[in-house]
N, C-alpha and C. Protein backbone atom coordinates (compact mmCIF):
# COMPACT_ATOMS: atom_id res chain seq x y z
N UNK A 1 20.14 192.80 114.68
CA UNK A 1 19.12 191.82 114.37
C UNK A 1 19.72 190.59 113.69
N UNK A 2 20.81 190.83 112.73
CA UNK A 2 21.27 189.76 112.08
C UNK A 2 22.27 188.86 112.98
N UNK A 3 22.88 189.71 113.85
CA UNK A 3 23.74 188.56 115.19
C UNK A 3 23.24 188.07 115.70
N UNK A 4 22.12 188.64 116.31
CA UNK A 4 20.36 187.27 116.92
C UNK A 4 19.80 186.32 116.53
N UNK A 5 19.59 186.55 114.67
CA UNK A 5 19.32 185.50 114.15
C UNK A 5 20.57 184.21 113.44
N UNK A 6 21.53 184.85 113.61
CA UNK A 6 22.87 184.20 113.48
C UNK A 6 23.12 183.23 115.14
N UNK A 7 23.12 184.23 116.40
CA UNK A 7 23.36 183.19 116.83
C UNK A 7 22.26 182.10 117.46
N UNK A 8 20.97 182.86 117.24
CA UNK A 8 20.10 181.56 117.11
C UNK A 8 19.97 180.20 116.38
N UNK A 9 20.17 180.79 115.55
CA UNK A 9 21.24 179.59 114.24
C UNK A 9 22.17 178.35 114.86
N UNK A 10 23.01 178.93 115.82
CA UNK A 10 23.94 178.49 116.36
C UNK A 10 23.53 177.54 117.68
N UNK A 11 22.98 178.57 118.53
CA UNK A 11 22.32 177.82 119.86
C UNK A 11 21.31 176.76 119.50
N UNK A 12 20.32 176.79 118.90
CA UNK A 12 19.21 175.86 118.42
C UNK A 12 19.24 174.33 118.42
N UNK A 13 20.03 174.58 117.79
CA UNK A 13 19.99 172.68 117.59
C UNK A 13 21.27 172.08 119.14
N UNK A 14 22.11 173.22 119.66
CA UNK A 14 22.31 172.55 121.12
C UNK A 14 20.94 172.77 122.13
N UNK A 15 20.22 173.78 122.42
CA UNK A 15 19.10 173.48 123.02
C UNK A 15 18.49 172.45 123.07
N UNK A 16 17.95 172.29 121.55
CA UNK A 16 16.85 170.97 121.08
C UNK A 16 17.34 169.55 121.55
N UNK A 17 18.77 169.71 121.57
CA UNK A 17 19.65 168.51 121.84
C UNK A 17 19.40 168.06 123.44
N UNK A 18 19.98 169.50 124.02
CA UNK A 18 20.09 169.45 125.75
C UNK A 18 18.08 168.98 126.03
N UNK A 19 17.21 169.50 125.62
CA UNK A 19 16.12 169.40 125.91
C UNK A 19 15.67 167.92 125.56
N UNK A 20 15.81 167.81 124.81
CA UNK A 20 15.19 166.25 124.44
C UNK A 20 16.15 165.48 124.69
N UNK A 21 17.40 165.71 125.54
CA UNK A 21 18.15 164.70 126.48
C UNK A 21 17.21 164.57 127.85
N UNK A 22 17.04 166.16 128.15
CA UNK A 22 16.09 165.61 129.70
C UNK A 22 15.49 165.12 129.27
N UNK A 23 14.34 165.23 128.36
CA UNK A 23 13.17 164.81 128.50
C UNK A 23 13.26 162.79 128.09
N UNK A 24 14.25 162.57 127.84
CA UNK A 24 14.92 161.10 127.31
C UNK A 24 14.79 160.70 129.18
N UNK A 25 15.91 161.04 129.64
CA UNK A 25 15.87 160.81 131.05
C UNK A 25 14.95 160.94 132.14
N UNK A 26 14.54 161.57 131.77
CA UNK A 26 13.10 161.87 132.45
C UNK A 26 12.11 160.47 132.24
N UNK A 27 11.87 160.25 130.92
CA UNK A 27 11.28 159.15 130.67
C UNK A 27 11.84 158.07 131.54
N UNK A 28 13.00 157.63 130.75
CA UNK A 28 14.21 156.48 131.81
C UNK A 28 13.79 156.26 133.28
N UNK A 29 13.67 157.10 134.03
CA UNK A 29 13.78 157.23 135.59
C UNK A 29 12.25 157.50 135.88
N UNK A 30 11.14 157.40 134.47
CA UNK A 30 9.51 157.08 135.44
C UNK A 30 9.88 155.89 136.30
N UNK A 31 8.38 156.02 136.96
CA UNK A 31 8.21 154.79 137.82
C UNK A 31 7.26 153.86 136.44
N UNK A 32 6.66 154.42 135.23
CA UNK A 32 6.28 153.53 134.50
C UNK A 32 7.08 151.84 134.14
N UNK A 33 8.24 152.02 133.59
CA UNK A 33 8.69 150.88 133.05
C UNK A 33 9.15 150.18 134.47
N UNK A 34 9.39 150.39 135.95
CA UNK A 34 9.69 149.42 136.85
C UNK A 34 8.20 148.88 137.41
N UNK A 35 6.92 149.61 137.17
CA UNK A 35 5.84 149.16 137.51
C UNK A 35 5.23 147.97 136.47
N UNK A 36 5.86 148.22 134.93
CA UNK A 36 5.40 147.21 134.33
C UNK A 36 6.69 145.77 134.47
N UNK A 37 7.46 146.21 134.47
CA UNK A 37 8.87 145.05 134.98
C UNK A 37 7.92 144.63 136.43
N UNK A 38 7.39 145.07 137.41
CA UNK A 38 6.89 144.71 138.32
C UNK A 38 5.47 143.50 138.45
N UNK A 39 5.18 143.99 137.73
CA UNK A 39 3.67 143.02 137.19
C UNK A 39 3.93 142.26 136.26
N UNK A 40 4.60 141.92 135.31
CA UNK A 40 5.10 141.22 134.51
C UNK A 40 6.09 140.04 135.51
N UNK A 41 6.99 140.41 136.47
CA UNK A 41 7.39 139.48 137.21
C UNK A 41 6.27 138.67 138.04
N UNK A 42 5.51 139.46 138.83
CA UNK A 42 4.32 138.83 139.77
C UNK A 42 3.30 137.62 139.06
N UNK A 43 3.43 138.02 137.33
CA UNK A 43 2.50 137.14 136.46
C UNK A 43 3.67 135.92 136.63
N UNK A 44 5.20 136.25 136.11
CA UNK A 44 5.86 134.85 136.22
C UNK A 44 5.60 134.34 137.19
N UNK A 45 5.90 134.77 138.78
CA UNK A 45 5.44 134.43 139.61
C UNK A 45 4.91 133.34 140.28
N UNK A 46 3.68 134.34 139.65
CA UNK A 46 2.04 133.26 139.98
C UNK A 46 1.97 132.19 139.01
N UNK A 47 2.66 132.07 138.01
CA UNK A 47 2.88 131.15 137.00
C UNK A 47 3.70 129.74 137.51
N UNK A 48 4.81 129.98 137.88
CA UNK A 48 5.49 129.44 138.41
C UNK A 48 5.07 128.59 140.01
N UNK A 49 3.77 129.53 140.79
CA UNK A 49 3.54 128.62 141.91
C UNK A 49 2.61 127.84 141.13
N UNK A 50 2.01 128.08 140.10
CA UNK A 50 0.87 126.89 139.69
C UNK A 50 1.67 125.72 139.32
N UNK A 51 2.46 126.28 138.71
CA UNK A 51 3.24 124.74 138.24
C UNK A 51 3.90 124.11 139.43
N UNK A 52 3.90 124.68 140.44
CA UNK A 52 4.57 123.86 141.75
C UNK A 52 6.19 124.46 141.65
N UNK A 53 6.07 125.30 141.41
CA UNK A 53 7.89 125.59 141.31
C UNK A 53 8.42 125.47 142.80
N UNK A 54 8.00 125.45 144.30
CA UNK A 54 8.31 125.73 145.52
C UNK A 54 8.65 123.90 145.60
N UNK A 55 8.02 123.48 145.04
CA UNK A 55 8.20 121.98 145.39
C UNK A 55 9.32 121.21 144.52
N UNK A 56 9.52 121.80 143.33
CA UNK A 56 10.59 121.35 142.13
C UNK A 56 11.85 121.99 142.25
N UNK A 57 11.49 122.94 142.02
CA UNK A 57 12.58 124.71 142.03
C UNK A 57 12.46 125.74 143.41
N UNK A 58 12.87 124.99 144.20
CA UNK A 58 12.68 125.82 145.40
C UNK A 58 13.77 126.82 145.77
N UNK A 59 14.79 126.54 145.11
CA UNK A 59 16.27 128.01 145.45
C UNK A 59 15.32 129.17 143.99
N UNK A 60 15.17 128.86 142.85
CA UNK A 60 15.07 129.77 142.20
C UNK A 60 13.42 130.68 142.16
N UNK A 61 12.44 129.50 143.12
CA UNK A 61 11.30 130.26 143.65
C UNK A 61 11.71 131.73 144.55
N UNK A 62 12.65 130.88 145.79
CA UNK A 62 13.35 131.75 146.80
C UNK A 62 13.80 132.91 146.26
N UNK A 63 14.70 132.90 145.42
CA UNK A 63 15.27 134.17 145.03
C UNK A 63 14.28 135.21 143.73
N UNK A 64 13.69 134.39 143.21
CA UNK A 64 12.51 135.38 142.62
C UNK A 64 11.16 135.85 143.64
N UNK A 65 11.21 135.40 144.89
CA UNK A 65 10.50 135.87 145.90
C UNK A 65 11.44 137.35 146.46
N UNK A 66 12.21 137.13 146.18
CA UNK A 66 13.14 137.69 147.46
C UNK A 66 13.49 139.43 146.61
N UNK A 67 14.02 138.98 145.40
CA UNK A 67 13.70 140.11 144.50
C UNK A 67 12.64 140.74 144.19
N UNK A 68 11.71 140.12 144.18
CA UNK A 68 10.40 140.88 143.81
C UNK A 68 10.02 141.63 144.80
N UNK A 69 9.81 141.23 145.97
CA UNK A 69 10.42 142.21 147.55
C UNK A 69 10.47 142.95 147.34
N UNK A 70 12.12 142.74 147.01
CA UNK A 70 13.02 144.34 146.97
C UNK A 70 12.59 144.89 146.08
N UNK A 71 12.44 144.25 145.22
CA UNK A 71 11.38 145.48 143.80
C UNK A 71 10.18 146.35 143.83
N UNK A 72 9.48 145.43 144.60
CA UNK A 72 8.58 146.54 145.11
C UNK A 72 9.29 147.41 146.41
N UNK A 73 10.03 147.14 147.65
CA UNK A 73 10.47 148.13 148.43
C UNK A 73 11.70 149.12 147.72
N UNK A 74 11.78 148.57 146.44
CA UNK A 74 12.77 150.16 145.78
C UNK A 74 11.82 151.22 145.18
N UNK A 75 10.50 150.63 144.45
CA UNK A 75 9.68 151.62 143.57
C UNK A 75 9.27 152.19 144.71
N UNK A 76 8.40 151.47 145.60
CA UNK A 76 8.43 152.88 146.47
C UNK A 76 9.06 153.57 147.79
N UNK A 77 10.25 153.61 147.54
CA UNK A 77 11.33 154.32 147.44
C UNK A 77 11.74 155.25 146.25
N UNK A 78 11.12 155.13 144.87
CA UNK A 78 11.42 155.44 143.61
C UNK A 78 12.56 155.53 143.76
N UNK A 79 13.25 154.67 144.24
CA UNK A 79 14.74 154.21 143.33
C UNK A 79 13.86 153.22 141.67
N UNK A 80 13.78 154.03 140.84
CA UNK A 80 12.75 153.29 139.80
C UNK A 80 14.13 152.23 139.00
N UNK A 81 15.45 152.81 138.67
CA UNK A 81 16.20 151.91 137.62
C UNK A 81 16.73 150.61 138.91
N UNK A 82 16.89 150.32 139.74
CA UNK A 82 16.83 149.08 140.52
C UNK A 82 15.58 148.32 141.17
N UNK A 83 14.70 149.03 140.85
CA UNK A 83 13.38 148.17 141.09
C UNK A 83 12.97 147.78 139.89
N UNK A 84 13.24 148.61 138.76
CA UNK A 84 13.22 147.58 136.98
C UNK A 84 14.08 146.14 137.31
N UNK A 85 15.26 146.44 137.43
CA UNK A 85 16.09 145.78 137.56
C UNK A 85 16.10 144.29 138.12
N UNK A 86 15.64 144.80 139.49
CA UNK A 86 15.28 143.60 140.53
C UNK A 86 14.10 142.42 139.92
N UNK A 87 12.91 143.71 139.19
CA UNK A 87 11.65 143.07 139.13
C UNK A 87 12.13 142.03 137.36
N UNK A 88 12.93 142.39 136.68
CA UNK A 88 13.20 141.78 135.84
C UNK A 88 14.53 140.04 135.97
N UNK A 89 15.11 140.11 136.57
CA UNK A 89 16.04 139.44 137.53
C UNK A 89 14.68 138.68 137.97
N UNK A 90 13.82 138.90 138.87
CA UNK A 90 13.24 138.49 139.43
C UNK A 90 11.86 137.31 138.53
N UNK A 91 11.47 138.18 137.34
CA UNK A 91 11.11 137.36 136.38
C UNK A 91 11.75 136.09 135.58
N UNK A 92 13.21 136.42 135.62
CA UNK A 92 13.87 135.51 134.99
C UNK A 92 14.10 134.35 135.89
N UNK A 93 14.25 134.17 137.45
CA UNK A 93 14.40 133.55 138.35
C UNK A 93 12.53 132.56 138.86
N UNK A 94 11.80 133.20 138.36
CA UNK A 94 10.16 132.88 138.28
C UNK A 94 10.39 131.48 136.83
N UNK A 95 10.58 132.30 136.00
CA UNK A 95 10.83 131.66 134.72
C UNK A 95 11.12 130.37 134.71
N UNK A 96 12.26 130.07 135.32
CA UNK A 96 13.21 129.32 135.85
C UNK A 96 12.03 128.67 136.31
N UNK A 97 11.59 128.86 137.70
CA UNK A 97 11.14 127.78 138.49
C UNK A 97 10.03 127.16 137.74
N UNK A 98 8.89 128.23 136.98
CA UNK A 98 8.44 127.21 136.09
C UNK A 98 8.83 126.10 135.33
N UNK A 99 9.83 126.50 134.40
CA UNK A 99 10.42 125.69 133.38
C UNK A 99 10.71 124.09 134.39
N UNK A 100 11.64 124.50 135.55
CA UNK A 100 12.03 123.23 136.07
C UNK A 100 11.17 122.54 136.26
N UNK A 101 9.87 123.08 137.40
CA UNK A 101 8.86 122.57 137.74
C UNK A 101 7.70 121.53 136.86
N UNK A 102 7.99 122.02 135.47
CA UNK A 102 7.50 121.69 134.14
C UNK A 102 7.84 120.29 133.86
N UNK A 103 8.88 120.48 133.55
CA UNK A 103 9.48 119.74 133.29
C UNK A 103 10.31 118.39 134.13
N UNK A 104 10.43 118.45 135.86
CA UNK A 104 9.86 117.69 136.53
C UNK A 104 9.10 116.75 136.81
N UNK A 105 8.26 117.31 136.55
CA UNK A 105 6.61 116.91 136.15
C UNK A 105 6.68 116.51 134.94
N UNK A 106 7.06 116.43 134.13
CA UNK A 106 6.86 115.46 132.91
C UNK A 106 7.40 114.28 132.67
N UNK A 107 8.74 114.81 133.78
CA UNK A 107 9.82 113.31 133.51
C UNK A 107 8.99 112.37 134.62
N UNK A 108 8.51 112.78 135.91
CA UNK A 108 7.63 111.93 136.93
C UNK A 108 7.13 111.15 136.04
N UNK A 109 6.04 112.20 135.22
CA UNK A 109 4.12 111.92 134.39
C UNK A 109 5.41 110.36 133.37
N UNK A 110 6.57 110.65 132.83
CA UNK A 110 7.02 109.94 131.83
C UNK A 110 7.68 108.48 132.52
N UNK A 111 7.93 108.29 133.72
CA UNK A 111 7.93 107.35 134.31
C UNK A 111 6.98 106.71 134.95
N UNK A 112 5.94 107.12 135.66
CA UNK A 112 4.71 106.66 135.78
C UNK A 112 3.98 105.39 134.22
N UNK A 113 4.54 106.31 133.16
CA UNK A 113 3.90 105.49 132.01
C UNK A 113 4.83 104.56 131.97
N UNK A 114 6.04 104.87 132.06
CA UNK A 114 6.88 103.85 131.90
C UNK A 114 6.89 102.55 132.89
N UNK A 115 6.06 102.67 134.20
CA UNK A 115 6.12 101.91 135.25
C UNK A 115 4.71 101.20 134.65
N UNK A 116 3.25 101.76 134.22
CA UNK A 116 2.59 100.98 133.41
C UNK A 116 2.66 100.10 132.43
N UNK A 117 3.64 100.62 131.40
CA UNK A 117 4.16 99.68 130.78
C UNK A 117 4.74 98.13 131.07
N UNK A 118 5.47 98.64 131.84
CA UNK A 118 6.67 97.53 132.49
C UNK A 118 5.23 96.50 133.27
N UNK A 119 4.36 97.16 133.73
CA UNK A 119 3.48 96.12 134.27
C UNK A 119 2.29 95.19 133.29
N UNK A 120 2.28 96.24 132.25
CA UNK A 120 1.46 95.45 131.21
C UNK A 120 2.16 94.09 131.03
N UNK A 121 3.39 94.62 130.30
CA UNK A 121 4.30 93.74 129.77
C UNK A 121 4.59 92.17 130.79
N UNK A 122 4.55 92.54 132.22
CA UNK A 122 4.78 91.45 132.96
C UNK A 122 3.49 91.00 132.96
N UNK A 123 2.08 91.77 132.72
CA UNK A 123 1.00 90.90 133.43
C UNK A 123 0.60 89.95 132.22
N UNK A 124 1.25 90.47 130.88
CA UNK A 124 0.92 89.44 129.40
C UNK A 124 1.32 89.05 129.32
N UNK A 125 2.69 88.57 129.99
CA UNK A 125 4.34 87.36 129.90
C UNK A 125 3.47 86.36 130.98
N UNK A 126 2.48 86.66 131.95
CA UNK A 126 2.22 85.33 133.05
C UNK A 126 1.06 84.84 132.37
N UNK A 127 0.06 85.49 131.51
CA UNK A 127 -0.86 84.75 130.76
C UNK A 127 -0.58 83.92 130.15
């Protein structure tokens, strides 16, 4: 009885170890975290076509199209750690086209004023 509880002693805390390693990996390899990497990209996305990113940022629209694709044709495949992967890549490439697209658009919107200006200025120099 006392070598049982001796080497239970012993085995225990490698069990607990080996067990709550699967269950670590197990987690890792849901399809949870590539489904939310998945929808979280589709929001950059759709973010990014509002701002016109296809018309500003059209290579980094392309390739956050192109990933998000494959992100969804890996999850279901449940290849889940390259469809995280893709769909995150793929957010950052969304990101992108916003930001440019943004900002595009502001330097236009900031010359436009600047082209008002320039006409004020000439139409009060002929008065």
């Amino acid at each position: 009885m006392i070598n049982k509880i001796a080497l239970l002693k012993k085995t225990l805390p490698v069990t607990l170890w080996i067990i709550g390693s699967v269950i670590l990996l197990a987690a890792c390899a849901s399809p949870t975290p590539a489904r939310l990497a998945i929808s979280s990209a589709d929001e950059a996305y759709d973010r990014a076509i509002s701002a016109e990113g296809a018309k500003y940022a059209p290579l980094p629209m392309h390739l956050a199209k192109d990933k998000l694709d494959h992100a969804k044709s890996s999850l279901a495949k449940k290849d889940y750690d390259i469809a995280r992967r893709l769909a995150e890549e793929a957010q950052v490439d969304a990101r992108l086209a916003e930001s440019t697209a943004l900002s595009e658009r502001a330097k236009s919107q900031a010359q436009e004023v600047d082209k008002a200006i320039e006409d004020l200025r000439r139409e009060s120099n002929i008065r």
